[in-house]
PDB file of N, CA and C in Angstrom:
ATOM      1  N   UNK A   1      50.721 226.735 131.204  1.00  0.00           N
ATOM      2  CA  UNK A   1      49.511 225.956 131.110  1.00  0.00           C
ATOM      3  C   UNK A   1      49.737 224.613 131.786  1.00  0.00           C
ATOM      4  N   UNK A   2      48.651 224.350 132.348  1.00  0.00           N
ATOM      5  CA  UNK A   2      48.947 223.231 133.283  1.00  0.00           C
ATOM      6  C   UNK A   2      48.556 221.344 132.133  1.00  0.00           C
ATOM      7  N   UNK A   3      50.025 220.630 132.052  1.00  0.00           N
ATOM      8  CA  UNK A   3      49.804 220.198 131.306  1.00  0.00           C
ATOM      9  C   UNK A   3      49.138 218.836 131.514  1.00  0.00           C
ATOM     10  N   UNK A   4      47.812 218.435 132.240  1.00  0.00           N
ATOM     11  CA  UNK A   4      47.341 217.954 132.953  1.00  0.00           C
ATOM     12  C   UNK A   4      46.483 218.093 131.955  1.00  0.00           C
ATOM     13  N   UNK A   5      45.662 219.718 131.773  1.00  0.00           N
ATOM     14  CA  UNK A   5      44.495 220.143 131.498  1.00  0.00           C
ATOM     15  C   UNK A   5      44.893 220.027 129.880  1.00  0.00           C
ATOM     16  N   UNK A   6      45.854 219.954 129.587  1.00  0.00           N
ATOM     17  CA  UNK A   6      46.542 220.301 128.001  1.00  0.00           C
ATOM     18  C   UNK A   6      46.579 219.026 127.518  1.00  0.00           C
ATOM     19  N   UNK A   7      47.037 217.518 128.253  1.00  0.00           N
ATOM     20  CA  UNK A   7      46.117 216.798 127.741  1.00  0.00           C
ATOM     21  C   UNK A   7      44.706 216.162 127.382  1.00  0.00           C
ATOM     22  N   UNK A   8      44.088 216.419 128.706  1.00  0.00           N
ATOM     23  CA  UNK A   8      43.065 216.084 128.404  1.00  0.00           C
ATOM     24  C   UNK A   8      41.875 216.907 127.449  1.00  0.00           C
ATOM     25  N   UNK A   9      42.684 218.363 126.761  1.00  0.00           N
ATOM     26  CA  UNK A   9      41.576 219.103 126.087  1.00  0.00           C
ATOM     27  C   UNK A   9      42.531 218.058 125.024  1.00  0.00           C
ATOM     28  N   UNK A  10      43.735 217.661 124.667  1.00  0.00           N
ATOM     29  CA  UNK A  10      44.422 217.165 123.518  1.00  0.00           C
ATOM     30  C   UNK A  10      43.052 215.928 122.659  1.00  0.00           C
ATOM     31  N   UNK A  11      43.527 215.063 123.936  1.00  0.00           N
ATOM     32  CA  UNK A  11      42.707 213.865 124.145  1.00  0.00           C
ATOM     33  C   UNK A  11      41.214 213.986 123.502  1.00  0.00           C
ATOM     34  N   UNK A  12      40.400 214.687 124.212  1.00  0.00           N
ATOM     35  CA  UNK A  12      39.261 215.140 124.049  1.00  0.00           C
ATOM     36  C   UNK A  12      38.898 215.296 122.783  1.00  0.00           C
ATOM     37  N   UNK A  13      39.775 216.566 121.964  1.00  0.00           N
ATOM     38  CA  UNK A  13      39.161 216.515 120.311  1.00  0.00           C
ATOM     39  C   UNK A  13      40.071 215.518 119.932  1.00  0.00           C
ATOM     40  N   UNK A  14      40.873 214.365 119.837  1.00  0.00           N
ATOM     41  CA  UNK A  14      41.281 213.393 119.094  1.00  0.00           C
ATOM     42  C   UNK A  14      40.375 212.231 118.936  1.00  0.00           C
ATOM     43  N   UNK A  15      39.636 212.305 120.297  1.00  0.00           N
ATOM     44  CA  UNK A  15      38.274 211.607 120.350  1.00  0.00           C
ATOM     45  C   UNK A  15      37.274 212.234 119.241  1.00  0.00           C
ATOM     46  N   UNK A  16      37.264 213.172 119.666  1.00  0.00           N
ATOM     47  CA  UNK A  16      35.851 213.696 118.472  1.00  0.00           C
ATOM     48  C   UNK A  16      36.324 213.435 117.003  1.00  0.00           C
ATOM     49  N   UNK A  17      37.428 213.854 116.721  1.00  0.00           N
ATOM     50  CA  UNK A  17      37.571 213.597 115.420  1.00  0.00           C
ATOM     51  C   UNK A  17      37.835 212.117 115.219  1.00  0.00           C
ATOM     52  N   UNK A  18      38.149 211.209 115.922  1.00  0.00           N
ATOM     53  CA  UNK A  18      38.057 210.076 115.016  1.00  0.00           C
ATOM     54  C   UNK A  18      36.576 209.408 115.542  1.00  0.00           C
ATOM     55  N   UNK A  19      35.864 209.942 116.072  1.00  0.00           N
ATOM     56  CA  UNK A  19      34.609 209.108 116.052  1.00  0.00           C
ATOM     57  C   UNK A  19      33.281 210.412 114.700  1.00  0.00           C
ATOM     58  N   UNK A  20      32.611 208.758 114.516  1.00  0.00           N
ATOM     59  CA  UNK A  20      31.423 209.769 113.468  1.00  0.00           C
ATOM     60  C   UNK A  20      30.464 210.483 114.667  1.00  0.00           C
ATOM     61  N   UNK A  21      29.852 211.194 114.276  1.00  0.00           N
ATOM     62  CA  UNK A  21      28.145 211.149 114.351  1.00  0.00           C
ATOM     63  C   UNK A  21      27.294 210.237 114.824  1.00  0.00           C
ATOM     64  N   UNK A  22      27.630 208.849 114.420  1.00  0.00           N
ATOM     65  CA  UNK A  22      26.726 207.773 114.316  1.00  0.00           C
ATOM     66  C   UNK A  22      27.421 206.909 115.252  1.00  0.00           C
ATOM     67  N   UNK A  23      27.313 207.440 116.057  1.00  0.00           N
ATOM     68  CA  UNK A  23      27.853 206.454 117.507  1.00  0.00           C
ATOM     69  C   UNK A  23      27.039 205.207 118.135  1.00  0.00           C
ATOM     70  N   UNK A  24      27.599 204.351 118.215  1.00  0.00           N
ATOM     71  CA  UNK A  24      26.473 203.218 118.769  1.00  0.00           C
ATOM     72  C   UNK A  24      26.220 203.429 120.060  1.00  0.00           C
ATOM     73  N   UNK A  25      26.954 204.108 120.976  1.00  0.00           N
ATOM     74  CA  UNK A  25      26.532 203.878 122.456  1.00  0.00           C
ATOM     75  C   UNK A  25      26.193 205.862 122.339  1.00  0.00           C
ATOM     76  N   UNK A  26      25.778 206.320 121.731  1.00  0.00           N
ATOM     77  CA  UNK A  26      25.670 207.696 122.027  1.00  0.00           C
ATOM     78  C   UNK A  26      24.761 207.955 123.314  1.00  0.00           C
ATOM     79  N   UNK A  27      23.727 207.097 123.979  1.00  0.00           N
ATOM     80  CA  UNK A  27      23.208 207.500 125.303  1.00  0.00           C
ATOM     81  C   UNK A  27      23.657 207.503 126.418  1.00  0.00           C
ATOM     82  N   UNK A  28      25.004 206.216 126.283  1.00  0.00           N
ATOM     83  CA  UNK A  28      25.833 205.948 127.351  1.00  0.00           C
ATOM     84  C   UNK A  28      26.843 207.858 127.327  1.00  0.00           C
ATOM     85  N   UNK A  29      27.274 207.865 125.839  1.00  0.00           N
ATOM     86  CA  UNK A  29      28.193 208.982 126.236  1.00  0.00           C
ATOM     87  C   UNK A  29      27.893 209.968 126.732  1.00  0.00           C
ATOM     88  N   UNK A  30      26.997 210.511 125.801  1.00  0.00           N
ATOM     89  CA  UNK A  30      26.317 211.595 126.258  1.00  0.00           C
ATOM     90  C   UNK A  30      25.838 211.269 128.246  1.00  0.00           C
ATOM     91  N   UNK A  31      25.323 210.482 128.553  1.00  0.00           N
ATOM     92  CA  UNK A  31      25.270 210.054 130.148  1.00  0.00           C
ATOM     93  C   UNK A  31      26.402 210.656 130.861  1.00  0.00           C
ATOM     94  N   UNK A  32      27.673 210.384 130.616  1.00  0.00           N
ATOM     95  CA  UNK A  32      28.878 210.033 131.160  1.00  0.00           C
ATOM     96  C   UNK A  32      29.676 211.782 130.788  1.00  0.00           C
ATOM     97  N   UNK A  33      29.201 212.338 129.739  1.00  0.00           N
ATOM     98  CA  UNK A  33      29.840 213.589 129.598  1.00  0.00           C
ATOM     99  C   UNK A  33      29.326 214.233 130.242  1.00  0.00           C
ATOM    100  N   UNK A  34      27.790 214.624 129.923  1.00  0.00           N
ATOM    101  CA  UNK A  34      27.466 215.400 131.103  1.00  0.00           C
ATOM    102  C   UNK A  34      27.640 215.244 132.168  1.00  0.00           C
ATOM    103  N   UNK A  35      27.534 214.096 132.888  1.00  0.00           N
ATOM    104  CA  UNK A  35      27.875 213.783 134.329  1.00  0.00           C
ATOM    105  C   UNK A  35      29.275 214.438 134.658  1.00  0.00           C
ATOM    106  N   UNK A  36      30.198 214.137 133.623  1.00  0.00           N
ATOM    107  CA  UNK A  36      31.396 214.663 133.840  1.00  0.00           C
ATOM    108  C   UNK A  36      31.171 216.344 134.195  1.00  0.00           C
ATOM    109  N   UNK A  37      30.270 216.794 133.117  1.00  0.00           N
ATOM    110  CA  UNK A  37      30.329 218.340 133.391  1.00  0.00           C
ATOM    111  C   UNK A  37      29.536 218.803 134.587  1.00  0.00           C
ATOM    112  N   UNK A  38      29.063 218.152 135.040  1.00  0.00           N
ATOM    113  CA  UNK A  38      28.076 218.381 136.088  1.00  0.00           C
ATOM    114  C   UNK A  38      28.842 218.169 137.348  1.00  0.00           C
ATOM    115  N   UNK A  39      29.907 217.228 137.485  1.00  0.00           N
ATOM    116  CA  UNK A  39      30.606 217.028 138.586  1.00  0.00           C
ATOM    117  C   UNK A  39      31.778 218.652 138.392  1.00  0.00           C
ATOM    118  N   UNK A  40      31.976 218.891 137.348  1.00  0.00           N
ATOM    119  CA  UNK A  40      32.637 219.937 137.159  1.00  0.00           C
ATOM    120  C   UNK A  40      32.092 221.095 137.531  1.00  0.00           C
ATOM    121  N   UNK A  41      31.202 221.688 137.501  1.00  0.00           N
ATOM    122  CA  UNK A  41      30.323 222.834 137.562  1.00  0.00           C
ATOM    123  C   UNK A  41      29.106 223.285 137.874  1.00  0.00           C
ATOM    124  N   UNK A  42      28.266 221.837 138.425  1.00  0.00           N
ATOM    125  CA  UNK A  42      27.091 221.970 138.650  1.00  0.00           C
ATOM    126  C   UNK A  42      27.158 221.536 139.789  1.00  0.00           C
ATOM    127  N   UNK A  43      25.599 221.903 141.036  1.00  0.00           N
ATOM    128  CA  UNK A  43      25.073 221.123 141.871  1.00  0.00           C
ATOM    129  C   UNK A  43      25.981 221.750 143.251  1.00  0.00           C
ATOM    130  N   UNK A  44      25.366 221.421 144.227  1.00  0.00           N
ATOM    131  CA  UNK A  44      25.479 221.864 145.261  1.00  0.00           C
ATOM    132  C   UNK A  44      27.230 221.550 145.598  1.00  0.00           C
ATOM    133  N   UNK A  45      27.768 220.167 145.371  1.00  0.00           N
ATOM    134  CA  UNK A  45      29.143 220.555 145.344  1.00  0.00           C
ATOM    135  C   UNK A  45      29.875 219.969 143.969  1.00  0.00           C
ATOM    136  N   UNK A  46      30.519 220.954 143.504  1.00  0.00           N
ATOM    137  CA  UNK A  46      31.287 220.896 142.818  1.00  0.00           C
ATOM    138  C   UNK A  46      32.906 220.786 142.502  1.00  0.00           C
ATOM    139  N   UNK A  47      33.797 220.774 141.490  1.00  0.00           N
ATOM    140  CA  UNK A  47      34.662 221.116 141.680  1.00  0.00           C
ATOM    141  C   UNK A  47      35.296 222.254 141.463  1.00  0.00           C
ATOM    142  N   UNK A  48      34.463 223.092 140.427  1.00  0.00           N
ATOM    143  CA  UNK A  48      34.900 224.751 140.133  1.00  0.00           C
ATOM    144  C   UNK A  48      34.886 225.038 141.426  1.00  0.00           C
ATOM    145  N   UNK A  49      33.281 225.061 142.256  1.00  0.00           N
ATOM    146  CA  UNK A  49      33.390 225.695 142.978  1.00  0.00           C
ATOM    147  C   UNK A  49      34.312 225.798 144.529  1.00  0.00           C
ATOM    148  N   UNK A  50      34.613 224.299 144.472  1.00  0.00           N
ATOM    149  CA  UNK A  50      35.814 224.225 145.438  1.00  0.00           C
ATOM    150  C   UNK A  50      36.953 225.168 145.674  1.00  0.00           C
ATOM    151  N   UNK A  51      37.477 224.478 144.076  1.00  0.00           N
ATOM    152  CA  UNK A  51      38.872 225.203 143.909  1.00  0.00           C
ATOM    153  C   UNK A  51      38.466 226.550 143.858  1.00  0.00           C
ATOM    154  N   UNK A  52      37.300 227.239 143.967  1.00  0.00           N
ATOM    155  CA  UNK A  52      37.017 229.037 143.813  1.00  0.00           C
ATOM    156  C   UNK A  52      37.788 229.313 145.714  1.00  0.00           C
ATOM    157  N   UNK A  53      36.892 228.153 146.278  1.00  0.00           N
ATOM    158  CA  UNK A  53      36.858 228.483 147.959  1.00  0.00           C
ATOM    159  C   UNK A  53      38.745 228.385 148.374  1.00  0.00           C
ATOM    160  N   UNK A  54      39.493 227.375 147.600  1.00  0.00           N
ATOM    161  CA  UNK A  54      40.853 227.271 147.612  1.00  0.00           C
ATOM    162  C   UNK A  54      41.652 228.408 147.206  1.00  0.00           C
ATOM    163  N   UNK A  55      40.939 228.939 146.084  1.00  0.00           N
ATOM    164  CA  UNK A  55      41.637 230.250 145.359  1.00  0.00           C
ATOM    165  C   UNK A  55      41.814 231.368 146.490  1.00  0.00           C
ATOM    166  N   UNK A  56      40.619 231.826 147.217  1.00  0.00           N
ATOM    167  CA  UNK A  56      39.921 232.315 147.866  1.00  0.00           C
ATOM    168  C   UNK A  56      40.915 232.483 149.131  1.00  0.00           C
ATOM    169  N   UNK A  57      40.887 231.209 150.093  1.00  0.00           N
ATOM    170  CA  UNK A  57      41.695 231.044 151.112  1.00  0.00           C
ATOM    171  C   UNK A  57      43.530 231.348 150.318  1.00  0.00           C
ATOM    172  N   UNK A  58      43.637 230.871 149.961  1.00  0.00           N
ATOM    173  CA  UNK A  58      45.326 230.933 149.231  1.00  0.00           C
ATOM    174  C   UNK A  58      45.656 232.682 149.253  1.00  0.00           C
ATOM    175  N   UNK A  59      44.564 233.616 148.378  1.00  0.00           N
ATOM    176  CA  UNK A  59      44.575 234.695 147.777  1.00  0.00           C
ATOM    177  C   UNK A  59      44.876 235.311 149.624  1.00  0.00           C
ATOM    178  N   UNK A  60      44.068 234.797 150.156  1.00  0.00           N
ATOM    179  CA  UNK A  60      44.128 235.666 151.691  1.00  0.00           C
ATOM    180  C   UNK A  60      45.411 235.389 152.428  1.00  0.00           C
ATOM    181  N   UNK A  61      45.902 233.929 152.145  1.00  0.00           N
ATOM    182  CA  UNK A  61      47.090 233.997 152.828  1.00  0.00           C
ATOM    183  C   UNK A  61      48.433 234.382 152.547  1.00  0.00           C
ATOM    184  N   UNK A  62      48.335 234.687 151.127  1.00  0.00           N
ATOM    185  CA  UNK A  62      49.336 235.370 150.102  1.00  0.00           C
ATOM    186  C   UNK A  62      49.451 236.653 151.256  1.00  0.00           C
ATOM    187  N   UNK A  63      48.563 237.479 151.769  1.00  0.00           N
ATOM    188  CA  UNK A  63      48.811 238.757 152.405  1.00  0.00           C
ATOM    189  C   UNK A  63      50.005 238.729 153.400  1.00  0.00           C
ATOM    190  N   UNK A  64      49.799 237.714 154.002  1.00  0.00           N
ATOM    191  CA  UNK A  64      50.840 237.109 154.754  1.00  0.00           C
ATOM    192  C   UNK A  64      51.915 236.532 155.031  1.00  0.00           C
ATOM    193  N   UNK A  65      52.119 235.901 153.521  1.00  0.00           N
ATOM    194  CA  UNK A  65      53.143 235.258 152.907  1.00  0.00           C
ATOM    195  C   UNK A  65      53.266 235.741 151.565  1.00  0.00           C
ATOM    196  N   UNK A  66      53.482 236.785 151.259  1.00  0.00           N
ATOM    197  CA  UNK A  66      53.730 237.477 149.582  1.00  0.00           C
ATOM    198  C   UNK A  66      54.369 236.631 148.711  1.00  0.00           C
ATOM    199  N   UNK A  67      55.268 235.639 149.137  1.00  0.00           N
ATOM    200  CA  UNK A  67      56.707 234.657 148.632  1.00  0.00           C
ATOM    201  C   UNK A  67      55.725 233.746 147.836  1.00  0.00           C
ATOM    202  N   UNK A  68      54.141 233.380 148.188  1.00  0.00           N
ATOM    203  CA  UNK A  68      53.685 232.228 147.755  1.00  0.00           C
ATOM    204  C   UNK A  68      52.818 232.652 146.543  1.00  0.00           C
ATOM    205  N   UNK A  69      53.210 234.148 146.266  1.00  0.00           N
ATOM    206  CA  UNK A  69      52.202 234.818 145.289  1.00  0.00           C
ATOM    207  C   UNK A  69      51.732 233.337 143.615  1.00  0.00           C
ATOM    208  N   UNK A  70      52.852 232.803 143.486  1.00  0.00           N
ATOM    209  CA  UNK A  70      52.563 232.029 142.408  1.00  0.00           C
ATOM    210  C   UNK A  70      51.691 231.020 142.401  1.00  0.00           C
ATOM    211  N   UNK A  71      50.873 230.472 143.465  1.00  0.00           N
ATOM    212  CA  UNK A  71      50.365 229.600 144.125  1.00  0.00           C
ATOM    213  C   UNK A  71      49.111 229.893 143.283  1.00  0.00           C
ATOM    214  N   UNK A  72      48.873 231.386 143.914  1.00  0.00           N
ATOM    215  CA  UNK A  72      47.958 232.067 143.047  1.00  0.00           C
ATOM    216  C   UNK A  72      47.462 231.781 142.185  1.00  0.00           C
ATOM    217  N   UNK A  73      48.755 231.964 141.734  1.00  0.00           N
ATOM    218  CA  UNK A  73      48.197 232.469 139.494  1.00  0.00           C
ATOM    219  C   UNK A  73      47.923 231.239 139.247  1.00  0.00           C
ATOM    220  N   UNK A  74      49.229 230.302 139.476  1.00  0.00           N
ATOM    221  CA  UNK A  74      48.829 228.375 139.045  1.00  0.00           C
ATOM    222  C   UNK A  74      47.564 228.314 139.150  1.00  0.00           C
ATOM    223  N   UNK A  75      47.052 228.452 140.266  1.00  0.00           N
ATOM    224  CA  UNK A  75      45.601 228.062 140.528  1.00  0.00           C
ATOM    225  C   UNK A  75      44.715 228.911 139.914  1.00  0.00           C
ATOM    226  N   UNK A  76      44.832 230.005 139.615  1.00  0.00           N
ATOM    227  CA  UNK A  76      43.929 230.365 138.678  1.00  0.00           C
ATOM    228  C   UNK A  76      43.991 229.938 137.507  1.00  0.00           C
ATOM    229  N   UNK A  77      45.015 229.974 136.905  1.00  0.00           N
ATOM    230  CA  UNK A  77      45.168 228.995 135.270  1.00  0.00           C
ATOM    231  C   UNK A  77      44.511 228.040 135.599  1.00  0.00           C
ATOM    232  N   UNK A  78      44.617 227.282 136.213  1.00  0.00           N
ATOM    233  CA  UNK A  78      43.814 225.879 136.135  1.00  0.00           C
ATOM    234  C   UNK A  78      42.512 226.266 136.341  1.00  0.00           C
ATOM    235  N   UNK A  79      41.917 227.351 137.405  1.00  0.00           N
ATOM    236  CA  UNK A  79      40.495 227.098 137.106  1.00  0.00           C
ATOM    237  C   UNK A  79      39.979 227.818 135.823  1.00  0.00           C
ATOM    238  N   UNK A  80      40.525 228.592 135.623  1.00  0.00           N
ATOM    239  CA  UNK A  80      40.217 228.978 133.779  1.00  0.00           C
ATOM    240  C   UNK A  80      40.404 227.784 133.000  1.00  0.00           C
ATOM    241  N   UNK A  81      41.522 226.736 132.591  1.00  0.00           N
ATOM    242  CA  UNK A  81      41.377 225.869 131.996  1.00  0.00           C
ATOM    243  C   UNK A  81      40.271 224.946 132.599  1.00  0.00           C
ATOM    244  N   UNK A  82      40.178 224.285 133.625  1.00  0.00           N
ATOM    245  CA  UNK A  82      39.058 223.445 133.954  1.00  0.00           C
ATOM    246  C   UNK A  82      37.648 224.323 133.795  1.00  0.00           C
ATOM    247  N   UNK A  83      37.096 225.486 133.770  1.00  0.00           N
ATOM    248  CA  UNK A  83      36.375 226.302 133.293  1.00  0.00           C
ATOM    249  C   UNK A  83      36.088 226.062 131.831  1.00  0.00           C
ATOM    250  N   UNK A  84      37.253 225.874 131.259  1.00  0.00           N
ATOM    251  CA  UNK A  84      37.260 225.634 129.579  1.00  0.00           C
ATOM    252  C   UNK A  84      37.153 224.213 129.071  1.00  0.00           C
ATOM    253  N   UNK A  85      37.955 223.441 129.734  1.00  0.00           N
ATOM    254  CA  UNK A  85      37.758 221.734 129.848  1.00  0.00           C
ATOM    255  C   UNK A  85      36.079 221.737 129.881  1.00  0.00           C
ATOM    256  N   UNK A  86      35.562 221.784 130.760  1.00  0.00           N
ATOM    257  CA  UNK A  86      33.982 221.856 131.476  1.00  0.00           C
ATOM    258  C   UNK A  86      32.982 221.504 130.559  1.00  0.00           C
ATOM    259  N   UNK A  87      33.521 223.487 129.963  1.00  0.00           N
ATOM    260  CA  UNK A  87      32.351 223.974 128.575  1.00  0.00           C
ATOM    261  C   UNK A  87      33.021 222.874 127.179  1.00  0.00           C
ATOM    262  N   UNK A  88      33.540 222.674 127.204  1.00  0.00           N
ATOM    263  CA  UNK A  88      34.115 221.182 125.595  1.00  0.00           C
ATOM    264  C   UNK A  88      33.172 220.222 126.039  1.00  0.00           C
ATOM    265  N   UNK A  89      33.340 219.228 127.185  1.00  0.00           N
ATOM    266  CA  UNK A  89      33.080 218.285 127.676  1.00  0.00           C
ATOM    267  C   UNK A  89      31.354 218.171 127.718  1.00  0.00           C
ATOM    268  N   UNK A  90      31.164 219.727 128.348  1.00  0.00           N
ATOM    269  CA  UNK A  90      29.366 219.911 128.284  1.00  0.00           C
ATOM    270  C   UNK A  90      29.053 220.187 126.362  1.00  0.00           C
ATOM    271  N   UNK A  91      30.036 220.687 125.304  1.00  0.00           N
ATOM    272  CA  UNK A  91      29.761 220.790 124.006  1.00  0.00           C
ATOM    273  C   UNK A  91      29.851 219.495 123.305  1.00  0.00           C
ATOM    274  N   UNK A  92      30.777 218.156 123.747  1.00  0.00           N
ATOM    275  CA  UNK A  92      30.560 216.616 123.312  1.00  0.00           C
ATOM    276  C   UNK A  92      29.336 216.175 123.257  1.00  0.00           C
ATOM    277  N   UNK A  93      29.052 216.333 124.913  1.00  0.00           N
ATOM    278  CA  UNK A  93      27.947 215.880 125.053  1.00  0.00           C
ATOM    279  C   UNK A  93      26.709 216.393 124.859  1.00  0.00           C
ATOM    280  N   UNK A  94      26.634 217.255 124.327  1.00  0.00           N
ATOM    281  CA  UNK A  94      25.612 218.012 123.564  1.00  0.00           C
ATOM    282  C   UNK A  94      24.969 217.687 122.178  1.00  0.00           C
ATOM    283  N   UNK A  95      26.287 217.365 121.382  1.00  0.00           N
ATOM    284  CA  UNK A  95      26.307 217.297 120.238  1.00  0.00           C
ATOM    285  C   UNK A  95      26.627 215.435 119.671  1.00  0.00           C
ATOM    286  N   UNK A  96      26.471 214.755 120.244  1.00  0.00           N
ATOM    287  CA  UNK A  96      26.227 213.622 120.367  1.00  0.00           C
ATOM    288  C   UNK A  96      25.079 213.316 119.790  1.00  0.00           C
ATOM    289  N   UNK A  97      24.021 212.837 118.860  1.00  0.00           N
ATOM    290  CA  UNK A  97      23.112 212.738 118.841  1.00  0.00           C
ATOM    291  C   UNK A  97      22.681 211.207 118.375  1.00  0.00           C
ATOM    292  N   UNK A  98      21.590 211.033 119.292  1.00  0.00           N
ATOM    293  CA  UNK A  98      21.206 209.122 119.678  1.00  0.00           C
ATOM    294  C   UNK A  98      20.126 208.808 118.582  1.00  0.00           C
ATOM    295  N   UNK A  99      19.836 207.767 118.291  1.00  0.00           N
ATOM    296  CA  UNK A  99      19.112 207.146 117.199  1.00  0.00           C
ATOM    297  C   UNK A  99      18.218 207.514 117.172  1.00  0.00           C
ATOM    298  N   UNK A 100      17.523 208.221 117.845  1.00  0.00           N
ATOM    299  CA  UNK A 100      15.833 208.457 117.696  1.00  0.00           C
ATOM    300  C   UNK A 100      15.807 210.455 116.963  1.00  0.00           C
ATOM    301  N   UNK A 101      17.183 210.802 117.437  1.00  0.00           N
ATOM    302  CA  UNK A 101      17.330 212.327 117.249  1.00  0.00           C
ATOM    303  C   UNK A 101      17.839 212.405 115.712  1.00  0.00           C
ATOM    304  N   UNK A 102      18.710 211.584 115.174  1.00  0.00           N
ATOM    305  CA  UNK A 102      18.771 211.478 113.862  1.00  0.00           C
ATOM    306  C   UNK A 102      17.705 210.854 113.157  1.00  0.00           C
ATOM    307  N   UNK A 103      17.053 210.523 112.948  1.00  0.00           N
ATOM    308  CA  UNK A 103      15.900 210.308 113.046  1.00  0.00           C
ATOM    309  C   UNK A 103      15.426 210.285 111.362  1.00  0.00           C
TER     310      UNK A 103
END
């Protein structure tokens, strides 16, 4: 596991659990998470979809170079974890809810 992605899912729920519900800037976060997930997975360019086009090229040149087969897999772990990072990051900011929604 790439431990890059292993902190920042760490990070991520240490945040959630020590913050309430009752967040004072909850419009800013919620702003800033999704954006995060959106640079992750949404919109004409992304970064899933990059690293798919990287996977992609790598996977083809493996034919050619068999020796670099691990290049591979690394890179697929990571886009499964950043796949999984993504969907948390889009579930923060979901579940965030701003003063008018508690209501």
């Amino acid at each position: 596991m790439n431990w890059t992605m292993l902190i920042c899912r760490k990070l991520s729920r240490r945040i959630w659990k020590q913050n309430s519900p009752n967040w004072e800037n909850a419009e800013e976060i919620k702003r800033h998470f999704h954006a995060a997930s959106s640079q992750l997975q949404d919109g004409e360019i992304n970064v899933l979809d990059s690293l798919k086009q990287v996977h992609t090229s790598l996977q083809n040149g493996v034919r050619y170079l068999p020796s670099s087969e691990s290049l591979v897999d690394r890179l697929q772990s990571t886009l499964i974890e950043l796949k999984d990072l993504s969907a948390e990051v889009e579930q923060v900011a979901d579940s965030v809810m701003m003063d008018e929604e508690r209501g």
